[in-house]
C-alpha atoms as a PDB file:
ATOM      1  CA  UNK A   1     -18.728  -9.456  32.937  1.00  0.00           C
ATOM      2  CA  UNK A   2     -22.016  -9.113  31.991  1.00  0.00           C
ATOM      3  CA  UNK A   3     -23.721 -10.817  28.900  1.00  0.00           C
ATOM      4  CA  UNK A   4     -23.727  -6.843  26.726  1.00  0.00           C
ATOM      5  CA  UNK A   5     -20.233  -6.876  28.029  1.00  0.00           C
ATOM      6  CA  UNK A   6     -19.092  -9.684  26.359  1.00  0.00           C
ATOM      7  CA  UNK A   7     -21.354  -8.759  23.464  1.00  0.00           C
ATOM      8  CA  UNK A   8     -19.160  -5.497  22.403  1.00  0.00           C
ATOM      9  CA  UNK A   9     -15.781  -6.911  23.274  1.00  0.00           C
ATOM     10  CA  UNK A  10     -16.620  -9.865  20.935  1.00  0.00           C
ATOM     11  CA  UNK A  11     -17.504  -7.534  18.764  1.00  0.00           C
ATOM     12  CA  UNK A  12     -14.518  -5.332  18.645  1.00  0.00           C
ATOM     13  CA  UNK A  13     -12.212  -8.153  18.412  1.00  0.00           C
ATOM     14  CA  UNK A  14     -14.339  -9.501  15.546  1.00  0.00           C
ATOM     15  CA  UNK A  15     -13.754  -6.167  14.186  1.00  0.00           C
ATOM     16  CA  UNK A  16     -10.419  -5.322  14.439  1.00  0.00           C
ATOM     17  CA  UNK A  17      -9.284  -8.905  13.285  1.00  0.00           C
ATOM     18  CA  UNK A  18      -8.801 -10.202  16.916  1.00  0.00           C
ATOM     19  CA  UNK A  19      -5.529  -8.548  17.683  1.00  0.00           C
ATOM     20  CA  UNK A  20      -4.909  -5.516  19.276  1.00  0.00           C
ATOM     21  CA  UNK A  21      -3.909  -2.682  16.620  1.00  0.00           C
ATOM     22  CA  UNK A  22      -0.570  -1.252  15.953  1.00  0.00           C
ATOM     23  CA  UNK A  23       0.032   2.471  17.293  1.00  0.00           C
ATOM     24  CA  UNK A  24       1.792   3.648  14.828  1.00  0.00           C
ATOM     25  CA  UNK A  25       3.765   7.241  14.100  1.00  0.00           C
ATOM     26  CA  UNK A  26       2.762   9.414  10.801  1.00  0.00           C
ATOM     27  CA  UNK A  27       5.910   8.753   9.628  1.00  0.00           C
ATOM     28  CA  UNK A  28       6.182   4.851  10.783  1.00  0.00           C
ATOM     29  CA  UNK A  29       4.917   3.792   7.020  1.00  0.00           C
ATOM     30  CA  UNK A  30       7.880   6.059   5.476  1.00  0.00           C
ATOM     31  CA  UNK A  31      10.765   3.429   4.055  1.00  0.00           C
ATOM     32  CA  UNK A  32      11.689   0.636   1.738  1.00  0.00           C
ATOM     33  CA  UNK A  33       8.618  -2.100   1.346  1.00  0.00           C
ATOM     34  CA  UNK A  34       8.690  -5.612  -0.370  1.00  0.00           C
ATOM     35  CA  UNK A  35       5.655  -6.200  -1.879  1.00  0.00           C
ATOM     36  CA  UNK A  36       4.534  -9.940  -2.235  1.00  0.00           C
ATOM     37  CA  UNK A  37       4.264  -9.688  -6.267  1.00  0.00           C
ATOM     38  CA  UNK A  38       7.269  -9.794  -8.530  1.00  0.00           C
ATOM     39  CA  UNK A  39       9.875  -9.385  -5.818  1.00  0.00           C
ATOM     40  CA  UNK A  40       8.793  -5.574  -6.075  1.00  0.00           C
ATOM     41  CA  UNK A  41      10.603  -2.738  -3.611  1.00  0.00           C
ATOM     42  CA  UNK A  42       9.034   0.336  -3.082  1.00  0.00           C
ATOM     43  CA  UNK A  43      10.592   2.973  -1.224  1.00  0.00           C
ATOM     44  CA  UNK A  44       7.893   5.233   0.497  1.00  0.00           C
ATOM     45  CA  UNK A  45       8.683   8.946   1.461  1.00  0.00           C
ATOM     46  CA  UNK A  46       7.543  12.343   2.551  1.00  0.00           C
ATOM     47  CA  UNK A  47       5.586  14.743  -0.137  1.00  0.00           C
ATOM     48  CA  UNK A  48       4.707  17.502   1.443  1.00  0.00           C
ATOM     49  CA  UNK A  49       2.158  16.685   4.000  1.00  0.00           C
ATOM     50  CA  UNK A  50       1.397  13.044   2.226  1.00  0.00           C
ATOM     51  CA  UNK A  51       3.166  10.526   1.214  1.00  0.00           C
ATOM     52  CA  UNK A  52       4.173   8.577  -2.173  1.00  0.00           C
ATOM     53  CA  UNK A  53       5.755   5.996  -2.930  1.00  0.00           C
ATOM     54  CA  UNK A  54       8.580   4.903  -6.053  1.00  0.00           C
ATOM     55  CA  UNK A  55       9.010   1.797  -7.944  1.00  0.00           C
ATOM     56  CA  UNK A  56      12.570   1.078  -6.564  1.00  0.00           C
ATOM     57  CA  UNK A  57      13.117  -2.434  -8.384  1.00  0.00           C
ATOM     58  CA  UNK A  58      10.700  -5.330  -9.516  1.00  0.00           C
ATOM     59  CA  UNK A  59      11.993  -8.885 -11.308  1.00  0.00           C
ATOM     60  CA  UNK A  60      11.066  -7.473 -14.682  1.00  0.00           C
ATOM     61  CA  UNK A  61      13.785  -4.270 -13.938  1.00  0.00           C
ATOM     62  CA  UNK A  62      15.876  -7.134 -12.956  1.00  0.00           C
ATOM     63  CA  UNK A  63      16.223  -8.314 -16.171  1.00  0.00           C
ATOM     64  CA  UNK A  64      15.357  -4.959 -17.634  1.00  0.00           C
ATOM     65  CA  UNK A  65      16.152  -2.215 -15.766  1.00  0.00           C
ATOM     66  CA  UNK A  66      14.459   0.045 -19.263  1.00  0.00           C
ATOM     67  CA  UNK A  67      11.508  -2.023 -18.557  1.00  0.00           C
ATOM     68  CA  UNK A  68       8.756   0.139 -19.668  1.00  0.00           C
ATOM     69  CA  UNK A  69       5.003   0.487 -18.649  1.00  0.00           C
ATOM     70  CA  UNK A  70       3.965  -1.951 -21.376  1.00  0.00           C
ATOM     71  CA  UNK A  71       0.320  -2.585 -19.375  1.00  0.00           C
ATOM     72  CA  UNK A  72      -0.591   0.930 -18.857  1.00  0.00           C
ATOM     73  CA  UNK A  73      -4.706   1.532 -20.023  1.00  0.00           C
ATOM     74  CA  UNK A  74      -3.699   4.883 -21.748  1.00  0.00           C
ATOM     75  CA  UNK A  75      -1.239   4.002 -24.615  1.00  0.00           C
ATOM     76  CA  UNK A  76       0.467   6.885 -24.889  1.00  0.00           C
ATOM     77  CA  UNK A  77       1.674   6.123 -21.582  1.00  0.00           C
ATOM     78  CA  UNK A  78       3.220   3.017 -22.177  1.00  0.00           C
ATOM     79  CA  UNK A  79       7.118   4.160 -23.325  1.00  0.00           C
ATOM     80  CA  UNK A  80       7.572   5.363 -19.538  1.00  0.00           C
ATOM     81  CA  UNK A  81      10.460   3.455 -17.538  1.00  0.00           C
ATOM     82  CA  UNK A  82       8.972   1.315 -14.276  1.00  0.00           C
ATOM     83  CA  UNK A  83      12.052   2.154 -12.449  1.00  0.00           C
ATOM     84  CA  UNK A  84      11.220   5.219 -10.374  1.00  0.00           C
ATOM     85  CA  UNK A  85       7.662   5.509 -11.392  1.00  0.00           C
ATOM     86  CA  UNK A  86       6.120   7.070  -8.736  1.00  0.00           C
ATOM     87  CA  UNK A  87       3.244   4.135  -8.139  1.00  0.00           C
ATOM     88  CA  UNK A  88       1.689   5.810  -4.509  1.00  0.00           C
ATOM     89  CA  UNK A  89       0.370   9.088  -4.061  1.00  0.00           C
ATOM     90  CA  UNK A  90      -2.223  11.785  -2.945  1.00  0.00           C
ATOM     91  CA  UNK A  91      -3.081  10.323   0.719  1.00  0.00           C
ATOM     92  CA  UNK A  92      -3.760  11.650   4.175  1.00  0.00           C
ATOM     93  CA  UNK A  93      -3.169  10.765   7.397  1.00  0.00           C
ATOM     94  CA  UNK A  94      -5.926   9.333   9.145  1.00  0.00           C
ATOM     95  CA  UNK A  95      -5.985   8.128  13.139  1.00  0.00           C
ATOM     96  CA  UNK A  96      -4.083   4.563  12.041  1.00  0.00           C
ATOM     97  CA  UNK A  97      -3.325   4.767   8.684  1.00  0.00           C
ATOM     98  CA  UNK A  98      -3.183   6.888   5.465  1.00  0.00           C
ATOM     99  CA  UNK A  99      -6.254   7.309   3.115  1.00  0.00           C
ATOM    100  CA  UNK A 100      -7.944   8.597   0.488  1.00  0.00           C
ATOM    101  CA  UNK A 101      -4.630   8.349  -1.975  1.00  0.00           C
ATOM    102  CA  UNK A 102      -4.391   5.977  -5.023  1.00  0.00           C
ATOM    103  CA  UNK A 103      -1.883   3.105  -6.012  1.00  0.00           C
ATOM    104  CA  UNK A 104      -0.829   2.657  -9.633  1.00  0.00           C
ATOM    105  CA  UNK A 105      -0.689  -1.417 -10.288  1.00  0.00           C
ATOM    106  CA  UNK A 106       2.141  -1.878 -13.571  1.00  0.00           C
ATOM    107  CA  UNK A 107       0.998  -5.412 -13.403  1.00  0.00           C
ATOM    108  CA  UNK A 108      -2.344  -4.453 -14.780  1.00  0.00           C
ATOM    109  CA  UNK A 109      -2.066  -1.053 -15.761  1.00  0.00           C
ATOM    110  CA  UNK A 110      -4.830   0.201 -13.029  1.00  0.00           C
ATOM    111  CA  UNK A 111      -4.831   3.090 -10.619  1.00  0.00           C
ATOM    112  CA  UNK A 112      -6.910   2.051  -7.775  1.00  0.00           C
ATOM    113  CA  UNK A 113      -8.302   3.762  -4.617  1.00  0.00           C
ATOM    114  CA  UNK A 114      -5.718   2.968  -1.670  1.00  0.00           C
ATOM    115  CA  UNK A 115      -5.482   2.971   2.108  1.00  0.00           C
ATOM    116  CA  UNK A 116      -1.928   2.189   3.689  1.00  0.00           C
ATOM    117  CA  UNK A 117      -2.351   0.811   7.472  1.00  0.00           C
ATOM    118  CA  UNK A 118       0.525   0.037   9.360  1.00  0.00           C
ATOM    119  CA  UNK A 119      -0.220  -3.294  11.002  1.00  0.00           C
ATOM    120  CA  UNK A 120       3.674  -3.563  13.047  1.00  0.00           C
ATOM    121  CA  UNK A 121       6.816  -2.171  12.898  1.00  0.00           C
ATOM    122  CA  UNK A 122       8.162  -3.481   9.914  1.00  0.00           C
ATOM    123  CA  UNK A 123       4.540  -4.791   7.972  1.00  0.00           C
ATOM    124  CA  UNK A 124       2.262  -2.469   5.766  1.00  0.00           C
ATOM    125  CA  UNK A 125      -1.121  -3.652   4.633  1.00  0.00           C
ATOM    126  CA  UNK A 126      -2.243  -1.986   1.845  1.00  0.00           C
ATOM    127  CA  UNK A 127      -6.012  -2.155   0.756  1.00  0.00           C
ATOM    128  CA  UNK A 128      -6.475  -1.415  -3.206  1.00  0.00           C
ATOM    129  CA  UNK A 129     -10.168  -0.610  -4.434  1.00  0.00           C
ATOM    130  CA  UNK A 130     -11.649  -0.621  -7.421  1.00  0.00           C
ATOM    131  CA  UNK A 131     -14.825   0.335  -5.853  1.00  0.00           C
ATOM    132  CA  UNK A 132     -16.152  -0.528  -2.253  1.00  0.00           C
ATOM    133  CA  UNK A 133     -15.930  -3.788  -1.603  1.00  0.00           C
ATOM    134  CA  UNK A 134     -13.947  -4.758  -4.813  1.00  0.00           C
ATOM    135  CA  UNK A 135     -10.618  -4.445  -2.790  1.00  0.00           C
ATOM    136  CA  UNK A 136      -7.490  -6.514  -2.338  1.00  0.00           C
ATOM    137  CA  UNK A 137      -5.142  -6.272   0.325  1.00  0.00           C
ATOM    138  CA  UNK A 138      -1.596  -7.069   0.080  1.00  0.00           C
ATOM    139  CA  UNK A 139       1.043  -7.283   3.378  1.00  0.00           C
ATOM    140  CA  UNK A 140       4.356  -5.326   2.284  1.00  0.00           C
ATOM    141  CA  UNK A 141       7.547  -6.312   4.176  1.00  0.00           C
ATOM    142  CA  UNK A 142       9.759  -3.519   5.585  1.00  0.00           C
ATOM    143  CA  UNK A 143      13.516  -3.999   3.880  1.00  0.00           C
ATOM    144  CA  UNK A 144      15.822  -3.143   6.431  1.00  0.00           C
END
């Protein structure tokens, strides 16, 4: 292999983490997800030609399942229930992954630029923004 050879395929592995991507399906992302904060379960589905995604159960629900959206930025906002809250929304589909949509964060009470990426069959990583490169990415858990 010559020495530009090895250039670009050190490259793309740099780039795409090392591993080889996951070929996922439009609708491989649609389900029930455990997120890694609060023991949180959202069940993504079909909305028209996008996706969004509902606030199934969290710890606070748990205990509370009238647990209201105490954090919200906009106050009059705050007497809505977390159960069902519709928290994903307003993406499309993309080669590998879904884009351009938003997530709504009830920890913090901030609606944030998303991407979804499927990254296997049963993992999720999804990439909040609050502008480029102010992003965190979180690995949800397919509940099966």
């Amino acid at each position: 292999m010559t020495l530009w050879k090895c250039t670009v395929a050190a490259l793309v592995a740099v780039t795409m983490g090392g591993a080889p991507a996951y070929a996922a399906g439009p609708d491989s992302v649609l389900g029930t997800w455990r997120t890694p904060s609060r023991h949180g379960v959202v069940e993504i589905a079909r909305c028209g030609a996008s996706i969004c995604g509902r606030l199934v159960t969290s710890d606070n629900i748990k205990r509370d399942p009238e647990f209201k959206d105490v954090n919200n930025k906009d106050a009059a906002k705050r007497g809505r229930t977390l159960k069902g809250m519709q928290l994903l929304g307003g993406f499309t589909r993309e080669a590998d992954k879904w884009s351009g949509g938003s997530i709504y964060n009830p920890e913090d009470g901030g609606t944030y630029k998303a991407t979804i990426t499927p990254a296997g069959a049963d993992t999720l990583k999804l990439k909040g923004c609050i502008v480029w490169p102010l992003c965190k990415t979180q690995t949800w858990t397919r509940i099966k």
